[in-house]
C-alpha atoms as a PDB file:
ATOM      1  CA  UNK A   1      -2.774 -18.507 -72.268  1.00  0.00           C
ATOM      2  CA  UNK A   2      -0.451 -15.355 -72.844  1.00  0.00           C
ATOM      3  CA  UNK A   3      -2.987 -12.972 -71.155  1.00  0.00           C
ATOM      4  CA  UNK A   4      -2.808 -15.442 -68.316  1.00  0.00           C
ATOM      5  CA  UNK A   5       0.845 -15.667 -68.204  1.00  0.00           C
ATOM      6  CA  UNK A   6       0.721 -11.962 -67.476  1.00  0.00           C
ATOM      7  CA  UNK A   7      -1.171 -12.412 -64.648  1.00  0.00           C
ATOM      8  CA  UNK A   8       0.637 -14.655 -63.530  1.00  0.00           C
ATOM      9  CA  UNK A   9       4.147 -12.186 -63.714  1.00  0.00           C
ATOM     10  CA  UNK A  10       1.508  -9.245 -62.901  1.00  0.00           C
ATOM     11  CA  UNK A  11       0.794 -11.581 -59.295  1.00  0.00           C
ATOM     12  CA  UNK A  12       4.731 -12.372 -58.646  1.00  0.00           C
ATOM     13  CA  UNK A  13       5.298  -8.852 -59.102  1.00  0.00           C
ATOM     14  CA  UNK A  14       3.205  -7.558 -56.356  1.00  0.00           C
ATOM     15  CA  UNK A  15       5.639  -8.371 -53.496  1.00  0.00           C
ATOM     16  CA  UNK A  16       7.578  -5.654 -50.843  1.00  0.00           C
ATOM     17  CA  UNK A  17       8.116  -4.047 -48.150  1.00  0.00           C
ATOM     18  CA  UNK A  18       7.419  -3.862 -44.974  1.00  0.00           C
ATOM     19  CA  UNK A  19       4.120  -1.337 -45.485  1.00  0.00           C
ATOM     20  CA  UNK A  20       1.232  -1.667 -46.720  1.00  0.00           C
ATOM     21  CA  UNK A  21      -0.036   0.306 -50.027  1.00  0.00           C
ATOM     22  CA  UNK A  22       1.358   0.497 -53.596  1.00  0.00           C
ATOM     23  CA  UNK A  23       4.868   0.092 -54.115  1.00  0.00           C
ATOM     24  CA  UNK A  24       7.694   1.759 -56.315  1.00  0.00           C
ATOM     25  CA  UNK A  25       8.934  -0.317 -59.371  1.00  0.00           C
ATOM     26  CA  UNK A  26      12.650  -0.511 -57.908  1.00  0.00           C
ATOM     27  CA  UNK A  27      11.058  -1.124 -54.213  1.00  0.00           C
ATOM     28  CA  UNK A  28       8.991  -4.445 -56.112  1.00  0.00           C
ATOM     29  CA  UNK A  29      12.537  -5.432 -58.176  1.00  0.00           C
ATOM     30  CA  UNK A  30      14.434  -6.021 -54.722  1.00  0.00           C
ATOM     31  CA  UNK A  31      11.673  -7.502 -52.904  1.00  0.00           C
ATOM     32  CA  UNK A  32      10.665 -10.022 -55.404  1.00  0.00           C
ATOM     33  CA  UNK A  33      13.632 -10.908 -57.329  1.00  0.00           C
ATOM     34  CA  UNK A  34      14.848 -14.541 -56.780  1.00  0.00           C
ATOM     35  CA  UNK A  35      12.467 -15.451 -54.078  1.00  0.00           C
ATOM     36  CA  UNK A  36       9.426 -17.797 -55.121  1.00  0.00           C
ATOM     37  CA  UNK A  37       6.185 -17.410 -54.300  1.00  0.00           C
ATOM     38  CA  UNK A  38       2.591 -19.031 -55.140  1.00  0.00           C
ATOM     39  CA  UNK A  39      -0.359 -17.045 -56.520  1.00  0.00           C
ATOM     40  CA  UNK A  40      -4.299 -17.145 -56.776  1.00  0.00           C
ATOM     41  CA  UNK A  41      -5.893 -14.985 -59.301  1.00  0.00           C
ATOM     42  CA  UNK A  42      -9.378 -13.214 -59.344  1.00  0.00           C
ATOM     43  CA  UNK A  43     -10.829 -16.119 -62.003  1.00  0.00           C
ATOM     44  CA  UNK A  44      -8.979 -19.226 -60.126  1.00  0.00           C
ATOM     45  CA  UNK A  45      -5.342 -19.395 -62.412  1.00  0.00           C
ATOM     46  CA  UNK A  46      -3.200 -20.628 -59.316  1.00  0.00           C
ATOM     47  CA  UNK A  47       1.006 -21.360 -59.239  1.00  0.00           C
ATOM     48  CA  UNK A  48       4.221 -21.032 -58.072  1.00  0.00           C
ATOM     49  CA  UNK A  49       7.178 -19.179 -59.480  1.00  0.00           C
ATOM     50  CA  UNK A  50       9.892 -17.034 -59.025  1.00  0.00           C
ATOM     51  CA  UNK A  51      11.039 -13.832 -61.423  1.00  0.00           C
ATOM     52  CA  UNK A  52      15.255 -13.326 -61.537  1.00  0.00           C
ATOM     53  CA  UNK A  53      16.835 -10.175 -61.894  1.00  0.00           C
ATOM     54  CA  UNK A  54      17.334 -10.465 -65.335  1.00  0.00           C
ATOM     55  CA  UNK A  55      13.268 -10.356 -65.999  1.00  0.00           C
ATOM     56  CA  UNK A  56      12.946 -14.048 -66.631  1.00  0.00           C
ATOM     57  CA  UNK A  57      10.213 -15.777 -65.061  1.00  0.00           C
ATOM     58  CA  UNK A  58       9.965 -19.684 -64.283  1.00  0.00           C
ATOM     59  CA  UNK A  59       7.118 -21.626 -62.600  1.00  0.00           C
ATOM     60  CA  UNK A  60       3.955 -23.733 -62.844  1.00  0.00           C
ATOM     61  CA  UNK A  61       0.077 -22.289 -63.713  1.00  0.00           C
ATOM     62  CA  UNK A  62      -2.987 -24.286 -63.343  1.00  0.00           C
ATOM     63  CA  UNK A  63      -5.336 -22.457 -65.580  1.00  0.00           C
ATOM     64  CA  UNK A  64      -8.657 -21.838 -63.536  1.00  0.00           C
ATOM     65  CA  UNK A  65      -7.550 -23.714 -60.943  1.00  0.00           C
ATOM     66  CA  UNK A  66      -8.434 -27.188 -62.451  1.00  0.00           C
ATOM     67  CA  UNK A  67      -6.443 -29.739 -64.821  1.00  0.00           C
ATOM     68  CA  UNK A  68      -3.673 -30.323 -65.888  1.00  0.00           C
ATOM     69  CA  UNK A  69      -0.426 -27.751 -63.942  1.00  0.00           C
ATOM     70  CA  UNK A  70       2.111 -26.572 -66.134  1.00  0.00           C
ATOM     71  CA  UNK A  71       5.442 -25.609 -66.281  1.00  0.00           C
ATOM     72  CA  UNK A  72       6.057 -22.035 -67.531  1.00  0.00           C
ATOM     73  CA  UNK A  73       9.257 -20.150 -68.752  1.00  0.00           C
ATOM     74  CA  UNK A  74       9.170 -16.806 -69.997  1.00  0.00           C
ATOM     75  CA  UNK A  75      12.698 -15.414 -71.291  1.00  0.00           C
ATOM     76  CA  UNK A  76      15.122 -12.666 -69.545  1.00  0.00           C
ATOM     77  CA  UNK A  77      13.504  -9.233 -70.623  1.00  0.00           C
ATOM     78  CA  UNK A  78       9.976 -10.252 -70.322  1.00  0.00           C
ATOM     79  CA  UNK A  79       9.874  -8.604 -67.414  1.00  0.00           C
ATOM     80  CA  UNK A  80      10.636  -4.936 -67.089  1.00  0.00           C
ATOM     81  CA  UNK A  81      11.196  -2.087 -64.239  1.00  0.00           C
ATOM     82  CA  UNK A  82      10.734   1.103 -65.454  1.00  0.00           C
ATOM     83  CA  UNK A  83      11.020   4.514 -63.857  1.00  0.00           C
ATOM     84  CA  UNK A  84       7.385   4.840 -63.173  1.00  0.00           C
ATOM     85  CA  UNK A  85       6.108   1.608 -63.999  1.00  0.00           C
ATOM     86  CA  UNK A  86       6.692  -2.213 -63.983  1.00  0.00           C
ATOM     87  CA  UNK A  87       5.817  -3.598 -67.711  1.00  0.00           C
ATOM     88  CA  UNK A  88       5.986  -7.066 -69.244  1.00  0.00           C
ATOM     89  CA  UNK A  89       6.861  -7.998 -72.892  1.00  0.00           C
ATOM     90  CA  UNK A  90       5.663 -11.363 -73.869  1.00  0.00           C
ATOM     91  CA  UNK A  91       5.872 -12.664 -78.040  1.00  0.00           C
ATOM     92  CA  UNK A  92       2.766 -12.603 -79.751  1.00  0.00           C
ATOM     93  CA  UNK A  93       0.864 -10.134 -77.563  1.00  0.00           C
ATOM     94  CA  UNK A  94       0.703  -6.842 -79.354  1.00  0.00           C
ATOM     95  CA  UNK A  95       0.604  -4.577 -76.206  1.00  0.00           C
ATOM     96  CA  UNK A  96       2.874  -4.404 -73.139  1.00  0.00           C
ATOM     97  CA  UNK A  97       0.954  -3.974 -70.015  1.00  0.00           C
ATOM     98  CA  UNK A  98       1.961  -2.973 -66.963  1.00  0.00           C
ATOM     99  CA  UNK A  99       1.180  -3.318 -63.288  1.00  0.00           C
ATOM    100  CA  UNK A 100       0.064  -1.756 -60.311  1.00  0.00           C
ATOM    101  CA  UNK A 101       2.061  -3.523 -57.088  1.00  0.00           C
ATOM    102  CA  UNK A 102       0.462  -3.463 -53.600  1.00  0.00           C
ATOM    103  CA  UNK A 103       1.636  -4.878 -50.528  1.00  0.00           C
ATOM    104  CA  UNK A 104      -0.684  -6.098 -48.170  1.00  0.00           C
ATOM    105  CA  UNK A 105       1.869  -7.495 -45.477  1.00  0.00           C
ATOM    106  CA  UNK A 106       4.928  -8.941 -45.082  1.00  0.00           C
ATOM    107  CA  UNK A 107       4.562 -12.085 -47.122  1.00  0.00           C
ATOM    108  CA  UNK A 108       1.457 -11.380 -49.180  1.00  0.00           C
ATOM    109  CA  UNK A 109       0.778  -8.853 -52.193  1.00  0.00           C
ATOM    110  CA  UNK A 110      -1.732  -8.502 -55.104  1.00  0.00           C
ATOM    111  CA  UNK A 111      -0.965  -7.517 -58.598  1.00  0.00           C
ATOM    112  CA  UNK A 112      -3.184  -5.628 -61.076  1.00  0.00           C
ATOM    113  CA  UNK A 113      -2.964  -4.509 -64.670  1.00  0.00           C
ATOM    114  CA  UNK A 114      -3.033  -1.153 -64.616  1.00  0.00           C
ATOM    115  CA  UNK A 115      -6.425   0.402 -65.762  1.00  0.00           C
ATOM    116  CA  UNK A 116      -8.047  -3.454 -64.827  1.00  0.00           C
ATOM    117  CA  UNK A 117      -8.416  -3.460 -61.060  1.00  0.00           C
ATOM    118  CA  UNK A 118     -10.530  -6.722 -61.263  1.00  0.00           C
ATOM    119  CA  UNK A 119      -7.734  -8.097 -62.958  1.00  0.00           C
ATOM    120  CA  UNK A 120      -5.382  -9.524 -60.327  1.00  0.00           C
ATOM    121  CA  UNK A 121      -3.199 -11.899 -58.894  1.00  0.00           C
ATOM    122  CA  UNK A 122      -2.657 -12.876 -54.900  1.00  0.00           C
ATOM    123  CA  UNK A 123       0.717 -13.900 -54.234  1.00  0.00           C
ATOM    124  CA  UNK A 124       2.580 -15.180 -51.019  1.00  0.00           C
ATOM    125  CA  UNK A 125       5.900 -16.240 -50.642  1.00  0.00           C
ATOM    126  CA  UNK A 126       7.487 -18.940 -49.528  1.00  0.00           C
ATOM    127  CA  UNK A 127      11.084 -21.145 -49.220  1.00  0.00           C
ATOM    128  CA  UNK A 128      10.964 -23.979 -50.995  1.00  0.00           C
ATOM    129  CA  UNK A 129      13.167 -25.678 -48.999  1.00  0.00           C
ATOM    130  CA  UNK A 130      11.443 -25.538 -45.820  1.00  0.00           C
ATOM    131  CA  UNK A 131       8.080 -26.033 -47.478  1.00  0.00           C
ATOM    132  CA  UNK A 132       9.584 -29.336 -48.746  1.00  0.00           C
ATOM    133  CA  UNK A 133      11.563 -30.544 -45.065  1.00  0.00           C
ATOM    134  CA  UNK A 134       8.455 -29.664 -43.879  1.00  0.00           C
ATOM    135  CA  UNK A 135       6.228 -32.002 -46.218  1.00  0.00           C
ATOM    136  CA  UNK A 136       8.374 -34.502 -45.499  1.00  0.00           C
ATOM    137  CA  UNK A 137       8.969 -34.408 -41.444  1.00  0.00           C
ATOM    138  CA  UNK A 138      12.900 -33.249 -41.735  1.00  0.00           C
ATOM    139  CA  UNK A 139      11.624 -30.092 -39.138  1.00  0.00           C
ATOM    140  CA  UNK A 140      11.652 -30.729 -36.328  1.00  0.00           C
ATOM    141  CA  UNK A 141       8.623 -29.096 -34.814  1.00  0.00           C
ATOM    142  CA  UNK A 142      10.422 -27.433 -31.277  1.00  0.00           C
ATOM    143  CA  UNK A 143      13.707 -25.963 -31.014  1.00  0.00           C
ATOM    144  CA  UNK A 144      16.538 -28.651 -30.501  1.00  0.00           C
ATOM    145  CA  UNK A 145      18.816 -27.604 -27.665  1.00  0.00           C
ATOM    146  CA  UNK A 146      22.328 -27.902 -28.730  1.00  0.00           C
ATOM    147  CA  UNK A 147      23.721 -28.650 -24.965  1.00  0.00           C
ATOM    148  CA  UNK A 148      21.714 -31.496 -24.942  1.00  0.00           C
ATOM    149  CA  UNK A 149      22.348 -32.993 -28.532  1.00  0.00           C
ATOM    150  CA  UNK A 150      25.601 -32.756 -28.076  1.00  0.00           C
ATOM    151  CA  UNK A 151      25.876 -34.383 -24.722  1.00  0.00           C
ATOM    152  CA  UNK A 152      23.822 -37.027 -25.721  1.00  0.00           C
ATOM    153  CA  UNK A 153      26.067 -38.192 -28.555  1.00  0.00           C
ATOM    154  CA  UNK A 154      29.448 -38.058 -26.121  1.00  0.00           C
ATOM    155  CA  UNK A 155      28.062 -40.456 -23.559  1.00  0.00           C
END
């Protein structure tokens, strides 16, 4: 479960720019921080989550993509930018791997563990609020024109 937790912050991590290729630790921090985003990995492991600021992670895994989803907290710290690298620190794992970031476009990145290239995590982002006034019809699905909203209240 831990080693898939790490994919899962491995995945969240690989998000940036405008470019495609491998991105800088610092360049991944201000990209991904906050935002929330969902994730497939190479053996099925699928969420969503976000990573703050402070290295804290918080979402949802469905391991292999079947069963049961759930929820997922990791603590501030577990996640960490370093000058060359982006490593995680997670209790009861006796090693602190790190991971390669690419960007693949403007929404969508994959993250590896360094050294484990098969070993990664396809992650897109998203805004939960839309994706949720979308669900539920509060979009509308063309632009409203505010001339004619408004006139159509004052008569």
């Amino acid at each position: 479960m831990f080693a898939r937790s790490l994919l899962v912050v491995a995945a969240l991590l690989a998000t940036l720019p405008a470019h495609a290729g491998e991105l800088r630790p610092e360049d991944a921090k201000r990209f991904v921080a906050g935002k929330y985003f969902s994730y497939t990995c190479f053996e099925g492991t699928r969420g969503m989550g976000r990573i703050q600021a402070d290295g804290s992670v918080a979402g949802t895994i469905q391991i292999r993509g079947s069963g049961p989803v759930h929820m997922m907290t990791l603590p501030a710290g577990t996640v960490r930018v370093q000058p060359e690298s982006i490593c995680a620190s997670v209790r009861g794992v006796p090693f602190s791997p790190c991971f390669n970031v690419y960007q693949v476009d403007q929404k969508s990145f994959r993250g590896s563990i360094s050294g484990l290239g098969f070993a990664y995590c396809d992650f897109v982002r998203h805004n939960p609020r839309v994706d949720v006034a979308e669900s539920t019809g509060q979009i509308p699905s063309h632009p409203v024109d505010a001339g004619k909203a408004h006139s159509s209240v004052s008569q």
